[in-house]
Protein backbone atom coordinates (compact mmCIF):
# COMPACT_ATOMS: atom_id res chain seq x y z
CA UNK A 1 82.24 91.94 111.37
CA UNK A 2 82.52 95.64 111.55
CA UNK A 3 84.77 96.09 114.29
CA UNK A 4 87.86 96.62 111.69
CA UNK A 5 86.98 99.61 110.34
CA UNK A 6 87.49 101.95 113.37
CA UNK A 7 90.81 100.15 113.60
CA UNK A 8 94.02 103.16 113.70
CA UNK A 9 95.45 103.25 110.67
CA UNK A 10 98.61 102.16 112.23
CA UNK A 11 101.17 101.85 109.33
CA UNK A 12 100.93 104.28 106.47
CA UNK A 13 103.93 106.37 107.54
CA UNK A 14 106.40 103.97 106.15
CA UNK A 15 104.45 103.70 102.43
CA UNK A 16 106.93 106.40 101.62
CA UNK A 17 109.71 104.36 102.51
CA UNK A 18 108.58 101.36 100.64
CA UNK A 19 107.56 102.82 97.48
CA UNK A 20 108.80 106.38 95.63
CA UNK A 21 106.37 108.59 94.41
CA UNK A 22 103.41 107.98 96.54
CA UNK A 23 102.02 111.39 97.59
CA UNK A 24 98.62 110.68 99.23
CA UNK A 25 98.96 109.66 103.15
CA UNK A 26 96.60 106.59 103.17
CA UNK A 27 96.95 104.44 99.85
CA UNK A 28 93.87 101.94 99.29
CA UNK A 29 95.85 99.79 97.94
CA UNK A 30 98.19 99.55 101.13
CA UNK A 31 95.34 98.03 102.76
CA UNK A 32 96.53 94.90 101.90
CA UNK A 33 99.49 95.67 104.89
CA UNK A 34 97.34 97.03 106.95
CA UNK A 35 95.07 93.99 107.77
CA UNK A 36 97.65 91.85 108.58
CA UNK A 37 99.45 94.54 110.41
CA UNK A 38 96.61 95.58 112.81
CA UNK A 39 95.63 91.86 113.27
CA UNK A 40 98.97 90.78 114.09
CA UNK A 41 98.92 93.74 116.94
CA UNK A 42 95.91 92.51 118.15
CA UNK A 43 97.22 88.61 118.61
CA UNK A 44 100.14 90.05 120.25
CA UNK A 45 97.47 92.16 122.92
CA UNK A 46 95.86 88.55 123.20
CA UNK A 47 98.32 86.37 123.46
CA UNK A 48 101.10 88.35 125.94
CA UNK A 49 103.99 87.62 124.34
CA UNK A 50 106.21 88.35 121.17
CA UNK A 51 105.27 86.70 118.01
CA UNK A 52 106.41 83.97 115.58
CA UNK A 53 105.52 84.50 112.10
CA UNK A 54 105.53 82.90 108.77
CA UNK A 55 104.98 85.12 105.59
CA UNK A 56 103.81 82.31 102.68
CA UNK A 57 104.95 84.69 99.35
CA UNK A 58 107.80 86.89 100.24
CA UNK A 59 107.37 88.55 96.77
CA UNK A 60 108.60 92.23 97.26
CA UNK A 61 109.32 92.55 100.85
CA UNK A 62 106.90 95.06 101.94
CA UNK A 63 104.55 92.71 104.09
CA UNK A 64 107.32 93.58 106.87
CA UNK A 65 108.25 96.69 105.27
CA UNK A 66 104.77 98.00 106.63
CA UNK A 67 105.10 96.26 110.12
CA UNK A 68 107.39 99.44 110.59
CA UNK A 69 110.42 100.80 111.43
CA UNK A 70 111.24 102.89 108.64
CA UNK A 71 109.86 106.01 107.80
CA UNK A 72 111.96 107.56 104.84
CA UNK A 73 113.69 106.16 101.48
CA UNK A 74 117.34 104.46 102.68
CA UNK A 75 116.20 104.10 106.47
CA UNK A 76 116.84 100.26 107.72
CA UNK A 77 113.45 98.46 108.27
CA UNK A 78 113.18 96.72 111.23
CA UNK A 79 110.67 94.49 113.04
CA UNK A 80 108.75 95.86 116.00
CA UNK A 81 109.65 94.74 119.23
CA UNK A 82 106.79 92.68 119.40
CA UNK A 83 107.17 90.33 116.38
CA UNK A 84 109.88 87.94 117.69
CA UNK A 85 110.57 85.95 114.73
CA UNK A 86 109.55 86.83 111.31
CA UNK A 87 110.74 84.06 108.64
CA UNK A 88 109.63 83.66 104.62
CA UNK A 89 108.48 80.96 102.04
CA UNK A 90 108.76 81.28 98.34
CA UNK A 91 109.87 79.46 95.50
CA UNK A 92 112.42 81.98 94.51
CA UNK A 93 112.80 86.02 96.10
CA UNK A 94 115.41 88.73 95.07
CA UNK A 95 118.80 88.39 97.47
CA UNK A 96 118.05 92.52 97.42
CA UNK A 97 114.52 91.99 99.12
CA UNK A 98 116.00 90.02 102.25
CA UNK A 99 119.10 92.06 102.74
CA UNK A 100 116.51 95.30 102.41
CA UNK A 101 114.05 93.77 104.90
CA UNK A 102 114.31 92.28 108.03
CA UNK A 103 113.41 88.03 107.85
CA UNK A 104 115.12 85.92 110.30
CA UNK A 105 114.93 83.28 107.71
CA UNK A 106 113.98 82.26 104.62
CA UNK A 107 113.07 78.60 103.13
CA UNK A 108 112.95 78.43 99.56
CA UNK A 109 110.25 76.19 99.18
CA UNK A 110 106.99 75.35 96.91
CA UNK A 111 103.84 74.94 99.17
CA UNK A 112 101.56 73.57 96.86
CA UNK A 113 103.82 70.42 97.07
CA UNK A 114 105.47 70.21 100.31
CA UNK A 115 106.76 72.57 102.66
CA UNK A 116 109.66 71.57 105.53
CA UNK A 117 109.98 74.37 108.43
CA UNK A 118 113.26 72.93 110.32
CA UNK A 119 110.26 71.85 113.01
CA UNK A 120 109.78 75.00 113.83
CA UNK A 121 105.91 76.06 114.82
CA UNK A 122 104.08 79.75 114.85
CA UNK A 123 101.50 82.10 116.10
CA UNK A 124 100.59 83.39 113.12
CA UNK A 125 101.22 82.13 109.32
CA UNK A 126 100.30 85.39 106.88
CA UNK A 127 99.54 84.92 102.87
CA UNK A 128 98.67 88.13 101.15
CA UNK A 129 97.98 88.01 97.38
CA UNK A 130 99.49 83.82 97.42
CA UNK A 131 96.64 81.78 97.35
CA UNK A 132 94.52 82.95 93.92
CA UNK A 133 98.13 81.64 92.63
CA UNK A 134 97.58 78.18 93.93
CA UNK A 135 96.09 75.34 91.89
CA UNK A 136 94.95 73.77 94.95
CA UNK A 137 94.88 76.94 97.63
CA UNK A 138 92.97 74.15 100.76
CA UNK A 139 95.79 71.85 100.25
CA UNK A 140 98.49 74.55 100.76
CA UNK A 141 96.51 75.82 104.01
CA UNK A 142 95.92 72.61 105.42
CA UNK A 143 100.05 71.86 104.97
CA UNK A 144 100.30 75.66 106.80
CA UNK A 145 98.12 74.08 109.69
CA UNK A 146 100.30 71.90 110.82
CA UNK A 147 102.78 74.01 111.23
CA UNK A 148 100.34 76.42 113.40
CA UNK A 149 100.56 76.61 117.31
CA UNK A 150 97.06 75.42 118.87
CA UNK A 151 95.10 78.95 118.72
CA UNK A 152 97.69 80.09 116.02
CA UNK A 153 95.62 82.37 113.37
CA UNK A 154 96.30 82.35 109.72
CA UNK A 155 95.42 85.55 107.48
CA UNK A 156 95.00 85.76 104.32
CA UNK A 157 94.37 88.10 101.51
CA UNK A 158 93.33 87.43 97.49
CA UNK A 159 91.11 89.49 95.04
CA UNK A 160 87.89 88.35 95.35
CA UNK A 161 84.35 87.94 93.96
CA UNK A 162 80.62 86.20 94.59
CA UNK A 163 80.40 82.39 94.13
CA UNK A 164 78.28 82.23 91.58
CA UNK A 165 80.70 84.40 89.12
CA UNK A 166 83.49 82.07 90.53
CA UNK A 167 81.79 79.27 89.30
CA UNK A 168 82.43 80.49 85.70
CA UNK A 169 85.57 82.30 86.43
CA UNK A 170 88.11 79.70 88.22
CA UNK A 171 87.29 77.20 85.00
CA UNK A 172 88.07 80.23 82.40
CA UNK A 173 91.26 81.08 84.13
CA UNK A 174 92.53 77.66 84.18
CA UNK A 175 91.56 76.78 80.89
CA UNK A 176 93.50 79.87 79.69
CA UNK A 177 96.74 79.43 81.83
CA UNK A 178 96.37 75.27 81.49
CA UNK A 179 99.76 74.63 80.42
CA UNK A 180 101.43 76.18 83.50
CA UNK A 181 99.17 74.61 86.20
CA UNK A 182 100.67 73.89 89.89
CA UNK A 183 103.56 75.58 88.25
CA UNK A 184 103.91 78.51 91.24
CA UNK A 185 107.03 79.82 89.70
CA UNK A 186 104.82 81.42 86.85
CA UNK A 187 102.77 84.01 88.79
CA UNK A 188 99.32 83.58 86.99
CA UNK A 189 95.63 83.61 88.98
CA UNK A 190 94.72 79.85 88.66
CA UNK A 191 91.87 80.68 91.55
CA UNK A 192 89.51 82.47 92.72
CA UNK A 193 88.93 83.19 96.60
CA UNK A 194 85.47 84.23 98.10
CA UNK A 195 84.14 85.14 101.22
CA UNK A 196 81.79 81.52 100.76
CA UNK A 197 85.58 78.97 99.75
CA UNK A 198 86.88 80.49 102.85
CA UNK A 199 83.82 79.68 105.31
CA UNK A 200 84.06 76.49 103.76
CA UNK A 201 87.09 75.43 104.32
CA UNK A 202 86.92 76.70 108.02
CA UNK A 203 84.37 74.95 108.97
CA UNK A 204 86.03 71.69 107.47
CA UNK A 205 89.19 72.42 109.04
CA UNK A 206 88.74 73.37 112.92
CA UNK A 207 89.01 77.19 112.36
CA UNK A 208 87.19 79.73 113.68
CA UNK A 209 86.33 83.03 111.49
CA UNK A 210 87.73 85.86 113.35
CA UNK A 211 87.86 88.10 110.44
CA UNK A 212 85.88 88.16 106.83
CA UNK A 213 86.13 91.69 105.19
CA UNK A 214 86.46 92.69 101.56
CA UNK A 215 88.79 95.93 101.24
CA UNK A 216 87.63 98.82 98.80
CA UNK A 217 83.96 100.23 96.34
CA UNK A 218 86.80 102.03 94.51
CA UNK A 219 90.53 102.23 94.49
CA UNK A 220 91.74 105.20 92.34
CA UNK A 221 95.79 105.22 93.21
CA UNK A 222 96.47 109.27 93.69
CA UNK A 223 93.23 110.47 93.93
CA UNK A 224 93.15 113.30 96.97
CA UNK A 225 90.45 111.53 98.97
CA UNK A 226 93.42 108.80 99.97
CA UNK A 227 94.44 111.72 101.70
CA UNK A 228 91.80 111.52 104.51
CA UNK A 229 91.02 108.82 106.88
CA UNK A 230 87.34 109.04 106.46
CA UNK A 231 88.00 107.86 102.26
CA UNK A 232 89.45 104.39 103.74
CA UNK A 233 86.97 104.17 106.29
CA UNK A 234 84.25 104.66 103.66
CA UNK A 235 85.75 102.01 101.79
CA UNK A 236 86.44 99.15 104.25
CA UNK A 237 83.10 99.86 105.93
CA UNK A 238 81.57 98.87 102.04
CA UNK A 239 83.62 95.59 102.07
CA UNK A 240 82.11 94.54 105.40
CA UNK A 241 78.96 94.76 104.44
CA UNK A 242 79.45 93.22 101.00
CA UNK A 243 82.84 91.28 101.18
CA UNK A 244 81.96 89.51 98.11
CA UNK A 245 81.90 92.89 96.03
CA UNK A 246 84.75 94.77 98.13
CA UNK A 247 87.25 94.11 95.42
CA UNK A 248 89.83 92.33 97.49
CA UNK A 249 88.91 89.96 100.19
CA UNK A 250 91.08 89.18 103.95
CA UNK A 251 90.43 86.65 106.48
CA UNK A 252 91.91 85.75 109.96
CA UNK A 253 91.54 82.02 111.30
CA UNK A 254 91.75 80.77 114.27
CA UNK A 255 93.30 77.38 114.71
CA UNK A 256 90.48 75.60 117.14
């Protein structure tokens, strides 16, 4: 699982549009954008056709933000003309974030109870930085399934760490946050998401692993290195060889 890192770093030219003040021309922590973005490309290469998406945790907007479109602060973001739908989940977003981005719909909706998509269906369902907010994060993504077109892909993106230091963690965090469990309106980490839970669950589920990479060995927001493609590719090629300890981890499954 290597193939990612000589990926183009397709992308970066609308950070500055998405976020004042950011001076260096390849962010680390954009990343997060990028694998989704690149993926997406590549399901659109695969599959022939323009693409149906659901983004699970609209938060800020800048999921589609980075698909493109806008390069400068005030410039109208737009979808790419290969994305043919792109529609949002949350539990509650900022009427500012979907008149400044471009969703074709949003459902106001809590996934870790039940989730109704006016029977619509997708090629893609995309959760970056939603499930370590889950109490239950295989329930949620089994309910996203169904909702999947057969070789749909899901990708997903959470901080990240070995098993064995999950197995002490995920108990700690819940005892600490226990009085607003399965509460997704209070944005606390409630799980913990390895490179091991994922396999796990697609194995269990009919998916097929197309993608298992952590992200970063060291994110320093600023420093001059983000200013050279090398610096990422130094830094994604450590999370593919030790997703558990690349800081962040993403995933792409395949619906089989």
């Amino acid at each position: 699982m290597f193939e990612h890192i000589g990926w183009p770093l397709h992308g970066f030219d609308t950070v500055p549009a998405l976020e004042k003040g950011i001076t260096t021309r390849y962010p680390i922590r954009f990343l997060r954008y990028w694998f989704p973005r690149l993926i997406l490309e590549k399901l659109h290469a695969r599959l022939g056709k323009p693409l149906s998406v659901l983004e699970v945790g609209i938060g800020d907007g800048r999921m589609v933000g980075f698909m493109g479109g806008a390069k400068q602060e005030g410039e109208r973001f737009r979808l790419p003309s290969w994305i043919e739908r792109w529609d949002g989940v949350d539990v509650k977003v900022q009427p500012s974030t979907l008149e400044r981005y471009p969703y074709t719909d949003y459902i106001e909706a809590d996934i870790e109870r039940s989730i109704d998509l006016r029977g619509r269906r997708y090629d893609a369902v995309v959760l970056i930085h939603v499930l370590e907010h889950l109490f239950d994060p295989e329930a949620a993504m089994l309910r996203l399934r169904a909702v999947m077109h057969d070789d749909a892909i899901m990708i997903g993106g959470s901080p990240t760490m070995p098993d064995v230091l999950a197995l002490i963690h995920e108990p700690w965090l819940r005892r600490k946050y226990r009085t607003v469990l399965q509460d997704v309106r209070v944005h606390r980490h409630l799980s913990v998401i390895t490179p091991g839970r994922i396999r796990r669950f697609a194995r269990r589920n009919e998916f097929a692993v197309d993608l298992l990479a952590g992200t970063f060995l060291v994110r320093w927001s600023g420093l001059f290195l983000e200013n050279t493609e090398s610096w990422a590719r130094a830094n994604l090629l450590w999370g593919a060889a030790f997703p558990a300890l690349g800081g962040e981890l993403y995933f792409s499954l395949r619906r089989t």
